[in-house]
N, C-alpha and C. Protein backbone atom coordinates (compact mmCIF):
# COMPACT_ATOMS: atom_id res chain seq x y z
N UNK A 1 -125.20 -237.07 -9.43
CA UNK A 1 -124.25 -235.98 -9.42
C UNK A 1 -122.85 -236.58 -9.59
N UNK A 2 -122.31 -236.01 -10.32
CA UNK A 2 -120.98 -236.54 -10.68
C UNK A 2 -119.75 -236.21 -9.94
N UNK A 3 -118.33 -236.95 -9.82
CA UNK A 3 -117.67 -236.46 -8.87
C UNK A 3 -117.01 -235.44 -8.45
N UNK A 4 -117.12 -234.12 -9.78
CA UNK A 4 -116.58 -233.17 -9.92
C UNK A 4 -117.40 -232.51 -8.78
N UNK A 5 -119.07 -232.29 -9.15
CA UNK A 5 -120.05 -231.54 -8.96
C UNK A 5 -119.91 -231.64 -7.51
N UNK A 6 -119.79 -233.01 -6.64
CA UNK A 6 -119.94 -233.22 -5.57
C UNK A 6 -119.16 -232.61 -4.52
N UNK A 7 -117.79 -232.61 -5.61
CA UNK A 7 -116.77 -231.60 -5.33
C UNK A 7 -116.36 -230.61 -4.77
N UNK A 8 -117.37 -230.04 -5.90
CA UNK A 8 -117.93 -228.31 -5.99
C UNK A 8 -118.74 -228.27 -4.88
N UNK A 9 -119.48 -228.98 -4.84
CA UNK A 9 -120.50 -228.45 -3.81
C UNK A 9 -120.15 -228.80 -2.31
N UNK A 10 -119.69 -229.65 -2.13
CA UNK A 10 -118.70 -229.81 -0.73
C UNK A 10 -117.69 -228.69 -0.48
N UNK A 11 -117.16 -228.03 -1.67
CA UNK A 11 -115.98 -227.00 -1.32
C UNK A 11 -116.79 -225.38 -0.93
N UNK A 12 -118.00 -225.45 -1.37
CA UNK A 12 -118.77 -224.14 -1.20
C UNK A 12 -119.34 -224.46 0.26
N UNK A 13 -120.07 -225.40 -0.05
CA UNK A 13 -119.97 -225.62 1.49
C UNK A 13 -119.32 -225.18 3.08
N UNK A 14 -118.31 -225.93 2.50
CA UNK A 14 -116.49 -225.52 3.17
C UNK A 14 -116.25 -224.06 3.40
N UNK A 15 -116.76 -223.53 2.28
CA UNK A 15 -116.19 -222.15 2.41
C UNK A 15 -117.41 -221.15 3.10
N UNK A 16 -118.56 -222.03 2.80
CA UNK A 16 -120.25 -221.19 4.17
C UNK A 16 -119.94 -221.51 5.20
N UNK A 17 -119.53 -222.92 5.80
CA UNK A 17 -119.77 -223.50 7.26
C UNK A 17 -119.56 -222.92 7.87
N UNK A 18 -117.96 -221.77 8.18
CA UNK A 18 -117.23 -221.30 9.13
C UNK A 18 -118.07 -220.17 9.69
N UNK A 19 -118.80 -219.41 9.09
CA UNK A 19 -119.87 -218.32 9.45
C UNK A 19 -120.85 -218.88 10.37
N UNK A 20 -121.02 -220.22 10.06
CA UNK A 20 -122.09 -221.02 11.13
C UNK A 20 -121.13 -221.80 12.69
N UNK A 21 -120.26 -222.49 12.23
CA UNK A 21 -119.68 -223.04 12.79
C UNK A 21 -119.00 -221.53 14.50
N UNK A 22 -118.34 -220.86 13.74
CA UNK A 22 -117.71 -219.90 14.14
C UNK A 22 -118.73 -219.50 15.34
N UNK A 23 -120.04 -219.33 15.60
CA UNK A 23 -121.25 -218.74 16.45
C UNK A 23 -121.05 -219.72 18.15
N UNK A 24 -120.91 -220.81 17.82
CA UNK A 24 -120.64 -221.77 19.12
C UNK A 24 -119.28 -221.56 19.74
N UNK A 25 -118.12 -221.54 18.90
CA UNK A 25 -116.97 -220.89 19.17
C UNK A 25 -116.85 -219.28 20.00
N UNK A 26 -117.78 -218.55 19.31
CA UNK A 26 -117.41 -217.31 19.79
C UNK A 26 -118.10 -216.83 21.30
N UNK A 27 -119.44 -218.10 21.37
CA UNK A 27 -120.07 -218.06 22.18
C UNK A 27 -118.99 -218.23 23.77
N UNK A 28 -117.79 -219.32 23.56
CA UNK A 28 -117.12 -219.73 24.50
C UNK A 28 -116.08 -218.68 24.72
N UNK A 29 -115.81 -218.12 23.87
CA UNK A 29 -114.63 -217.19 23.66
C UNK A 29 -114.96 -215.76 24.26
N UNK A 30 -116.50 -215.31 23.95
CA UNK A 30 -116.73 -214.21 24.52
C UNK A 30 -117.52 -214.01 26.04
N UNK A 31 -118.06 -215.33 26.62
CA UNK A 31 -117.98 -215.86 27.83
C UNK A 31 -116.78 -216.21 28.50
N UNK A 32 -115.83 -216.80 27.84
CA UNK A 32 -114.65 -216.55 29.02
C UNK A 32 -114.20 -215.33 29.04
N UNK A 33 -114.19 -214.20 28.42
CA UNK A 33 -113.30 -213.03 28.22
C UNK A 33 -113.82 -212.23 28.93
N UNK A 34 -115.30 -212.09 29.66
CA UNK A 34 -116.17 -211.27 30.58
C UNK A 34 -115.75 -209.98 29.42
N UNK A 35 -115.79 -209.80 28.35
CA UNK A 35 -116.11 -208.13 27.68
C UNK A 35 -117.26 -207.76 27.76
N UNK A 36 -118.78 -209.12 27.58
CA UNK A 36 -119.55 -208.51 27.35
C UNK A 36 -119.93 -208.45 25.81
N UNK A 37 -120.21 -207.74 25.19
CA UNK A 37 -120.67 -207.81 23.64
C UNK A 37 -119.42 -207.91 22.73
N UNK A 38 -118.61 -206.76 23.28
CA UNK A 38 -117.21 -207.04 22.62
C UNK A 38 -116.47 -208.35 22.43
N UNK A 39 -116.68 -208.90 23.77
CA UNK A 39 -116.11 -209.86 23.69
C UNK A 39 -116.46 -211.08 22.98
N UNK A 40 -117.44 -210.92 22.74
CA UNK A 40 -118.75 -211.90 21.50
C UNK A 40 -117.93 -211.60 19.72
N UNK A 41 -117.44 -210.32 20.00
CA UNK A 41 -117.37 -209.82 18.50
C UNK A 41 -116.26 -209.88 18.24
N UNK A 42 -114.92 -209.91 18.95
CA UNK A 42 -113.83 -210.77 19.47
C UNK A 42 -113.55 -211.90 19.47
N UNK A 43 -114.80 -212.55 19.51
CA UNK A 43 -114.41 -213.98 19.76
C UNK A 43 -115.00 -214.49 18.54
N UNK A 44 -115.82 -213.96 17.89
CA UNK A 44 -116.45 -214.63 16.52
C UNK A 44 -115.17 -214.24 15.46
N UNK A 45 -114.81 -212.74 15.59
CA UNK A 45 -113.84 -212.78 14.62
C UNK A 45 -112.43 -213.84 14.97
N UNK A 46 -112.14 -213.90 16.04
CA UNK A 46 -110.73 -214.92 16.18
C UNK A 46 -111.15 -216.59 15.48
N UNK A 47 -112.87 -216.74 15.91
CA UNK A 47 -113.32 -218.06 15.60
C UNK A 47 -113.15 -218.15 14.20
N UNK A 48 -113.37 -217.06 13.21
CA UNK A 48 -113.52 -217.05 11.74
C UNK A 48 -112.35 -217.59 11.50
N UNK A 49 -111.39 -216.43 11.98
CA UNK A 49 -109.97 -216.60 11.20
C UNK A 49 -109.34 -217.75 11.87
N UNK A 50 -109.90 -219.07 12.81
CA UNK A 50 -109.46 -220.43 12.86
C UNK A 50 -109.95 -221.22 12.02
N UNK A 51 -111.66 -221.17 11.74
CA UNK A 51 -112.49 -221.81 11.68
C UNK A 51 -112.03 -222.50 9.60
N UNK A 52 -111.93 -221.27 8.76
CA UNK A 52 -111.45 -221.18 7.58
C UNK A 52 -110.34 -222.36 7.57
N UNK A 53 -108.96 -222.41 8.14
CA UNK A 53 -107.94 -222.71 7.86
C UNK A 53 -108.39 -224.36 8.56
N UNK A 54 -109.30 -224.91 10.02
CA UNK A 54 -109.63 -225.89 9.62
C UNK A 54 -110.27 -226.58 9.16
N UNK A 55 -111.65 -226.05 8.78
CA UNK A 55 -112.65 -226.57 7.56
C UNK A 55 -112.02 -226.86 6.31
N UNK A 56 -111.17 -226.10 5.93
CA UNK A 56 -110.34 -226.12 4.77
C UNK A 56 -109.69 -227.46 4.71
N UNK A 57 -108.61 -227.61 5.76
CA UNK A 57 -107.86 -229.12 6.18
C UNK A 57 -108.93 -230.21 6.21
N UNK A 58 -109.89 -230.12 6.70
CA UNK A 58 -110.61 -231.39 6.98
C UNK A 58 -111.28 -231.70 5.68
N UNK A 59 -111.69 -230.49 4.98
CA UNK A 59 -112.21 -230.76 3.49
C UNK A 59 -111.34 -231.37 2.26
N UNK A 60 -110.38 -230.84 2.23
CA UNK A 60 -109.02 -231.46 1.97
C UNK A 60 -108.89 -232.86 2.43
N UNK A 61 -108.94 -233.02 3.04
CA UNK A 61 -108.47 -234.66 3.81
C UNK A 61 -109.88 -235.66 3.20
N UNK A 62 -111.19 -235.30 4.03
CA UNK A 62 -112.19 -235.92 3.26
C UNK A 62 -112.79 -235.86 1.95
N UNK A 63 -111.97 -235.04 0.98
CA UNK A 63 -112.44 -234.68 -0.18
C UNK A 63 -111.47 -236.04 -1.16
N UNK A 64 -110.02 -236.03 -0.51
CA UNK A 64 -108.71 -236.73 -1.61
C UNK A 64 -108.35 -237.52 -0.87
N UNK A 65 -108.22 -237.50 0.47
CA UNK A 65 -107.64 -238.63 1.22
C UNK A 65 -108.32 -239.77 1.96
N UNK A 66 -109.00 -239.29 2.71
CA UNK A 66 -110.14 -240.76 2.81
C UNK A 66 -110.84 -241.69 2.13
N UNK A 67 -111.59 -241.22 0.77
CA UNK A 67 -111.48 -241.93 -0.42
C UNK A 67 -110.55 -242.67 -0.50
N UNK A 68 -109.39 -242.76 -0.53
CA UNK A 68 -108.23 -243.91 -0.69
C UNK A 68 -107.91 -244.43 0.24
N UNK A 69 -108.52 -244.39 1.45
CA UNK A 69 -107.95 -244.98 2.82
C UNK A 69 -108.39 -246.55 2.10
N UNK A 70 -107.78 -247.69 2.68
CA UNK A 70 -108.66 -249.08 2.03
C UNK A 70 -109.81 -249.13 3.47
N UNK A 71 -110.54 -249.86 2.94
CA UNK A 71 -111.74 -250.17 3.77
C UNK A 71 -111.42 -250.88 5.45
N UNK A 72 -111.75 -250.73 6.12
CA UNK A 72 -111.19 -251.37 7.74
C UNK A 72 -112.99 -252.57 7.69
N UNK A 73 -112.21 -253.38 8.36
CA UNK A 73 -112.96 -254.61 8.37
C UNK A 73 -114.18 -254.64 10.04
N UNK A 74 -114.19 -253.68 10.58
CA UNK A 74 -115.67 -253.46 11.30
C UNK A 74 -116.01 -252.08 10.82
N UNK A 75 -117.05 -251.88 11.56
CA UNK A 75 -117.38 -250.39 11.63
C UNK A 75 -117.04 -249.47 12.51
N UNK A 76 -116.55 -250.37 12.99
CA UNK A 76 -115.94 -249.45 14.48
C UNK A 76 -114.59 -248.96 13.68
N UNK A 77 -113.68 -249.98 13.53
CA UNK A 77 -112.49 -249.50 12.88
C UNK A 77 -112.70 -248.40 11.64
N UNK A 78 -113.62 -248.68 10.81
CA UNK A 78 -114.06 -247.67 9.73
C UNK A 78 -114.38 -246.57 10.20
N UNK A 79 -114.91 -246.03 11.39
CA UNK A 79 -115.56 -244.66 11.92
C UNK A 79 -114.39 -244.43 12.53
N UNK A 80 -113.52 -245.14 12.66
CA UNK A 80 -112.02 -244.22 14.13
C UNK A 80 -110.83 -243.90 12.32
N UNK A 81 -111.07 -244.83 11.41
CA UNK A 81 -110.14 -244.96 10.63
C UNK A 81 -110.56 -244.03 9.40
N UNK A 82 -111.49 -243.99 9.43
CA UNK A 82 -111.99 -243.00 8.16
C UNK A 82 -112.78 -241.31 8.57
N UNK A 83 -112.76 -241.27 10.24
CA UNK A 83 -113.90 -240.46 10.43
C UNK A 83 -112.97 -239.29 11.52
N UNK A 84 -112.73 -240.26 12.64
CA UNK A 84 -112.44 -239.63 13.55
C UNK A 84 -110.89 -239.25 13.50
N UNK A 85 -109.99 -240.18 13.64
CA UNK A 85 -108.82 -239.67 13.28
C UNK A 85 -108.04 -238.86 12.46
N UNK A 86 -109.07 -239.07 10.88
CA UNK A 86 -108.27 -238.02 9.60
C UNK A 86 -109.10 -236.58 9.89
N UNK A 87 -109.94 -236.69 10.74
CA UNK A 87 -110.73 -235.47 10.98
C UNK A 87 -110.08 -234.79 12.04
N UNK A 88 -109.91 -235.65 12.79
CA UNK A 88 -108.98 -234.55 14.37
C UNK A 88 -107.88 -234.33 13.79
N UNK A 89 -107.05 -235.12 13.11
CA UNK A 89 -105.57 -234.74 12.59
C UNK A 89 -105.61 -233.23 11.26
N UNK A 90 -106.63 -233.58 10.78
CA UNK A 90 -106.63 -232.32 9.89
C UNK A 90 -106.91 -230.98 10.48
N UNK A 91 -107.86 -231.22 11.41
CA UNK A 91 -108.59 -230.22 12.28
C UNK A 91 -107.05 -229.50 12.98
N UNK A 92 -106.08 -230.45 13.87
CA UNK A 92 -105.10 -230.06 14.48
C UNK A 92 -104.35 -229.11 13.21
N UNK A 93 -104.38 -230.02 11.81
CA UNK A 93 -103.30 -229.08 11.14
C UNK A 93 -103.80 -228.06 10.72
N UNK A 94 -105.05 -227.65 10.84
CA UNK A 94 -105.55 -226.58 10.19
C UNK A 94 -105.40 -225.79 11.50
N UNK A 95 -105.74 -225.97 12.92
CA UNK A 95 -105.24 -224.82 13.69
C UNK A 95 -103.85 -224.62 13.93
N UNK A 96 -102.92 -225.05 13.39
CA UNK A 96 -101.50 -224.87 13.50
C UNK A 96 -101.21 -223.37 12.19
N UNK A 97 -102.22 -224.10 10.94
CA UNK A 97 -102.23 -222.68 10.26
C UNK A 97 -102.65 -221.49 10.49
N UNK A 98 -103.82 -222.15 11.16
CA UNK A 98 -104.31 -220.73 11.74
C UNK A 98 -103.44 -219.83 12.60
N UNK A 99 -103.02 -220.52 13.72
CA UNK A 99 -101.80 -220.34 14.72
C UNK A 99 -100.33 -219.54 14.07
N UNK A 100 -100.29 -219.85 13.05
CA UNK A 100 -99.31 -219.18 12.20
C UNK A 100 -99.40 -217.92 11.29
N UNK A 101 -100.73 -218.26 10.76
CA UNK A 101 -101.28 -217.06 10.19
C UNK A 101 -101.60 -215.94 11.05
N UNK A 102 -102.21 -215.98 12.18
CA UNK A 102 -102.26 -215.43 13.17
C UNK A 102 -101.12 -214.12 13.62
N UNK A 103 -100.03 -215.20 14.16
CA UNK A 103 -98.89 -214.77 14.29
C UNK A 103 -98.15 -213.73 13.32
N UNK A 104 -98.22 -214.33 12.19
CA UNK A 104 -97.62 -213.67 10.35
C UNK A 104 -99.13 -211.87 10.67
N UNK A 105 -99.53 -212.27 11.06
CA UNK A 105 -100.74 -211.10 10.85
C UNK A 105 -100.37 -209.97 12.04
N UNK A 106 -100.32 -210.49 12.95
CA UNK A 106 -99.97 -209.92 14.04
C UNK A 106 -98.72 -210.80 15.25
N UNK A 107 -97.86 -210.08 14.86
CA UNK A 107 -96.66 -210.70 15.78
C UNK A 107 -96.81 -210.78 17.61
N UNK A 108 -96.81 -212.13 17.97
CA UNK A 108 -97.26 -212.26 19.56
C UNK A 108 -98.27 -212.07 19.80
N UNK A 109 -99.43 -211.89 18.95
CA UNK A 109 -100.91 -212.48 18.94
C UNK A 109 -101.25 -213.57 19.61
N UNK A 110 -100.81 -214.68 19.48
CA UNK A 110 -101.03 -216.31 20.37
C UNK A 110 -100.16 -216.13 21.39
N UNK A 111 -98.92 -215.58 21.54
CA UNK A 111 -98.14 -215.63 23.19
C UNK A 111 -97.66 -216.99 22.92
N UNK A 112 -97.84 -217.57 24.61
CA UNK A 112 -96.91 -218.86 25.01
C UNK A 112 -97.60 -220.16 24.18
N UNK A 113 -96.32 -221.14 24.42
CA UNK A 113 -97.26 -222.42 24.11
C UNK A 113 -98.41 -222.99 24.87
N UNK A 114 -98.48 -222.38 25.94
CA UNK A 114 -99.65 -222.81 26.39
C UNK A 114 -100.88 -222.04 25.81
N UNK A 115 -100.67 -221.14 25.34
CA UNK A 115 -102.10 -220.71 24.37
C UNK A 115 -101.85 -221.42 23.29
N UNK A 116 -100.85 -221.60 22.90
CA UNK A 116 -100.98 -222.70 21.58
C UNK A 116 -101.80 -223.57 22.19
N UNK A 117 -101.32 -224.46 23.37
CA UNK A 117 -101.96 -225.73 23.54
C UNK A 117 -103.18 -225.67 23.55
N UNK A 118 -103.84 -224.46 24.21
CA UNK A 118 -105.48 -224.00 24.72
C UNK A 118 -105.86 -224.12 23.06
N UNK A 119 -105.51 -223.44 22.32
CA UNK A 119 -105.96 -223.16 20.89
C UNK A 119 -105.97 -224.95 20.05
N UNK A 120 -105.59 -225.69 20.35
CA UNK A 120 -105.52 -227.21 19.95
C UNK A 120 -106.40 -227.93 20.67
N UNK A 121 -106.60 -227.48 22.10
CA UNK A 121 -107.27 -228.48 23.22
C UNK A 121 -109.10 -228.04 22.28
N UNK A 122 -109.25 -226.73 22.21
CA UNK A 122 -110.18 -225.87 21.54
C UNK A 122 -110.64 -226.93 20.36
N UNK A 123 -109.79 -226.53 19.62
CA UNK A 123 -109.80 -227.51 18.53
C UNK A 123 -110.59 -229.09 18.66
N UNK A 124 -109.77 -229.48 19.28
CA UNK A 124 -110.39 -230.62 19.64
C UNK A 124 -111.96 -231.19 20.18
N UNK A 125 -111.83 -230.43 20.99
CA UNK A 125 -113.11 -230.19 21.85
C UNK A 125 -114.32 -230.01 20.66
N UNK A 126 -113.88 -229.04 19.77
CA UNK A 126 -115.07 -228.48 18.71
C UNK A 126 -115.41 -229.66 18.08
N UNK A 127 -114.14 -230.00 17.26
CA UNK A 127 -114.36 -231.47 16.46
C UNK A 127 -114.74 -232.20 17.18
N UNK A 128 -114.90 -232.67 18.09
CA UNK A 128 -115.32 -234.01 19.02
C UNK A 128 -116.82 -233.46 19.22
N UNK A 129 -116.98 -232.19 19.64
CA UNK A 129 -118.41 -232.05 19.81
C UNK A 129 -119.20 -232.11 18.09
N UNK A 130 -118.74 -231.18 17.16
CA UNK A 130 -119.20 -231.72 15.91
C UNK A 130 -119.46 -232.99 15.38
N UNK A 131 -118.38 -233.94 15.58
CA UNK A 131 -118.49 -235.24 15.11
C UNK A 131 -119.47 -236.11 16.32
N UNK A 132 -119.68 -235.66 17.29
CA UNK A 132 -121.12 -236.36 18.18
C UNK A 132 -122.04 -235.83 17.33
N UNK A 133 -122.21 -234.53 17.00
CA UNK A 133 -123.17 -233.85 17.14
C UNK A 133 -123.55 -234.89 15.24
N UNK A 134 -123.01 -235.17 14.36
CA UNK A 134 -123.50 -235.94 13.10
C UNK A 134 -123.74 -236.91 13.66
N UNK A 135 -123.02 -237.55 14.31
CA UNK A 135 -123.44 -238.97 14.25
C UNK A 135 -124.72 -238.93 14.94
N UNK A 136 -124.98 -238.14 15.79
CA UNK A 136 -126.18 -238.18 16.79
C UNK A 136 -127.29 -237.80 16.32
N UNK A 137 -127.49 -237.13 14.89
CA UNK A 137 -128.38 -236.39 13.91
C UNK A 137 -128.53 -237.84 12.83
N UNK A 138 -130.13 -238.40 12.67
CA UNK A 138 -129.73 -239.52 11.87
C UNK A 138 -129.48 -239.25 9.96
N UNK A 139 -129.22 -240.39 9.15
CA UNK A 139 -129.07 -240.14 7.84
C UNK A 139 -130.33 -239.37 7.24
N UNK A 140 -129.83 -238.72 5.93
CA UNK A 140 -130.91 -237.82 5.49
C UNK A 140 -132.24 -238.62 4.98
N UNK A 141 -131.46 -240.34 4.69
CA UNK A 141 -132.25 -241.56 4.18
C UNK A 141 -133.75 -241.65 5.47
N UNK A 142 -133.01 -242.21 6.73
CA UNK A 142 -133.55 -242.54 7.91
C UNK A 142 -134.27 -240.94 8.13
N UNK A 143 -134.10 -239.99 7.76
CA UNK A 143 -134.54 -238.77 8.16
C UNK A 143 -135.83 -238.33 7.20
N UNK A 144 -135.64 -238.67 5.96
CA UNK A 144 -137.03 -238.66 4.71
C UNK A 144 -137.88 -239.55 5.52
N UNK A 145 -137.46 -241.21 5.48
CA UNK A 145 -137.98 -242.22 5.95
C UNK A 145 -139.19 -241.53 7.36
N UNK A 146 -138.78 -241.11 8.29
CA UNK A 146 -139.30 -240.98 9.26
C UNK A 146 -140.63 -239.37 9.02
N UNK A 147 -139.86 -238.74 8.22
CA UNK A 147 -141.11 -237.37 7.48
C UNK A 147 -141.99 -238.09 7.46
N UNK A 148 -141.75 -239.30 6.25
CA UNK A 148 -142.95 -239.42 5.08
C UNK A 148 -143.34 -240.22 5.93
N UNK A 149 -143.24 -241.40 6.72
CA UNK A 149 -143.78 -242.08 7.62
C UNK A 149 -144.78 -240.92 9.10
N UNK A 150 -144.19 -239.72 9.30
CA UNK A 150 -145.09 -238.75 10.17
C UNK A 150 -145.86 -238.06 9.17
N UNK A 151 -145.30 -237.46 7.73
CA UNK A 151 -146.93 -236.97 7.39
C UNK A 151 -147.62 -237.90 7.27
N UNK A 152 -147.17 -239.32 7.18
CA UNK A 152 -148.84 -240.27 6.26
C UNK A 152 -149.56 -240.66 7.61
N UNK A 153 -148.87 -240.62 8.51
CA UNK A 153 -149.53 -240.97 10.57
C UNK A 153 -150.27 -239.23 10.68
N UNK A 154 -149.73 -238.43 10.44
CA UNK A 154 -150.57 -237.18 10.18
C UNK A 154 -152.08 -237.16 9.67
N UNK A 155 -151.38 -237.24 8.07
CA UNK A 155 -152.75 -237.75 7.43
C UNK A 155 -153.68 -238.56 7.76
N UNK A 156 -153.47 -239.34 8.40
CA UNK A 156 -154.58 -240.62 8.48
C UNK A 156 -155.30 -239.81 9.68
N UNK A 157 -154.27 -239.29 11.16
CA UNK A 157 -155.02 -238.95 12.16
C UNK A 157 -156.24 -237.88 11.73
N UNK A 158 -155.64 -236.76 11.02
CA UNK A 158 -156.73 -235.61 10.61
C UNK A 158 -158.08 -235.96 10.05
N UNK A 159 -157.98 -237.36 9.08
CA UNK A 159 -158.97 -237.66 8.27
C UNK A 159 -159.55 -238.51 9.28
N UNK A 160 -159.02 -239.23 10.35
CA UNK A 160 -160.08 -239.81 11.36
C UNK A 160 -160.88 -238.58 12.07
N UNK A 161 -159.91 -237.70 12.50
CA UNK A 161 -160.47 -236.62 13.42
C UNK A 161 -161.88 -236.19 13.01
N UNK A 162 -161.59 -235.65 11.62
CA UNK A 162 -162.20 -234.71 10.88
C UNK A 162 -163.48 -235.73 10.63
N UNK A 163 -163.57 -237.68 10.31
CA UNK A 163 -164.85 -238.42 10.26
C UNK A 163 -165.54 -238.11 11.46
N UNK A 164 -164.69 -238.37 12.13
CA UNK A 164 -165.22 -238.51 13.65
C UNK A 164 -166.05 -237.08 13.61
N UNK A 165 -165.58 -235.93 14.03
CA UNK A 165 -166.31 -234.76 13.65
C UNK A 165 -167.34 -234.43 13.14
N UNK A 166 -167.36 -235.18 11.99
CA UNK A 166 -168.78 -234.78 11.18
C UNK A 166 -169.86 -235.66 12.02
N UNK A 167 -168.98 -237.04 12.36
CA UNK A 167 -170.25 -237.83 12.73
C UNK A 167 -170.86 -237.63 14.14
N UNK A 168 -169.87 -236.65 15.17
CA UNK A 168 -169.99 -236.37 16.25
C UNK A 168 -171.03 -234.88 16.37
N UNK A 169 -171.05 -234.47 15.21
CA UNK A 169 -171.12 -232.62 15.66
C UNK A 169 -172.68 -232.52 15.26
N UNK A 170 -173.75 -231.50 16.17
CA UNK A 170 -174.85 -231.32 15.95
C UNK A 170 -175.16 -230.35 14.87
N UNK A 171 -176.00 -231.00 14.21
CA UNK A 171 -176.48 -230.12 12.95
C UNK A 171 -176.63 -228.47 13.21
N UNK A 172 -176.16 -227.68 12.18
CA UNK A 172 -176.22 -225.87 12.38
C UNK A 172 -177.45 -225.63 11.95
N UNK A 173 -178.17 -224.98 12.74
CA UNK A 173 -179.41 -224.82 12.25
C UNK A 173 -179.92 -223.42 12.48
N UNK A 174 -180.02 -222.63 11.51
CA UNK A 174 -180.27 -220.73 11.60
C UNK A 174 -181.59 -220.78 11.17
N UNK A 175 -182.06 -219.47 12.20
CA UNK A 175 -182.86 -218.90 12.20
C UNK A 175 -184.14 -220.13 13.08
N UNK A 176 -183.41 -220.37 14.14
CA UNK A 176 -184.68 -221.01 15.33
C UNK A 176 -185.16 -222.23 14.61
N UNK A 177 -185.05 -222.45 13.34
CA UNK A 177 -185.70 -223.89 13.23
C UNK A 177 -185.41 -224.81 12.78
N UNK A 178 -186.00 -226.07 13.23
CA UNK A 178 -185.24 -227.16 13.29
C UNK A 178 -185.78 -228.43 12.12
């Protein structure tokens, strides 16, 4: 796939995730708010209209800007330098848009800076739990690897089962005789 395509398909992506992403968000949002269902439907829509503006930033950042980061000389430095940092920093700038758009939509919607801050701490929290939550999910490589390695441990068990079976099981014999 070429680098356009990869592009493309990372940006569609980008633009599905927030419908998924948004469900864990709204889950917290409509549990703290004690509404009840409303408050579920409240909290998914506020999650949307964050969720867009930072998927967007972080796609942006890992789409044009990390590509050019130069390479960091462990892996440790490579995962804080290529992973974690351009990801929380984009994540922050994308809820600052949100935070603004917000505002532009409805005037005194967010209130004090301390709901700003809650709305960043939020932020954070999500990305930090997202970015456990990949790294903790293994590669799609290590993830084939381990299928095709359980169907062929599959296969082999059934076809022992199934010898064993025939050689274990007493002949069917109808109509009384033997």
């Amino acid at each position: 796939m070429n680098r356009s395509a990869r592009h493309l398909h990372s940006f569609v992506r980008a633009l599905v995730s927030p419908w998924v992403l948004a469900l864990p968000i709204a889950a917290v949002l409509g549990t703290i708010d004690y509404l009840g269902l409303l408050g579920y439907q409240i909290g998914y829509s506020v999650a949307l209209f964050f969720c867009y503006p930072i998927v967007l930033c972080v796609w942006i950042t890992n789409t044009f800007v990390v590509p050019k980061l130069p390479a960091a000389r462990s892996a440790h430095a490579q995962l804080w330098s290529h992973e974690l940092l351009p990801t929380s920093l984009s994540a922050i700038v994308g809820a600052l848009v949100g935070i603004g758009l917000m505002e532009y939509r409805v005037a005194g919607s967010i209130g004090d800076a301390v709901s700003v801050a809650q709305v960043l701490l939020f932020t954070l929290l999500f990305v930090a739990l997202a970015l456990a939550g990949a790294h903790a999910l293994p590669s799609r490589d290590r993830q084939a690897f381990r299928e095709d390695d359980t169907f062929s441990m599959a296969r082999s068990l059934r076809s022992e089962l199934l010898h064993r079976m025939r050689d274990d099981r007493p002949a069917l014999h109808f109509g009384g005789h033997r």
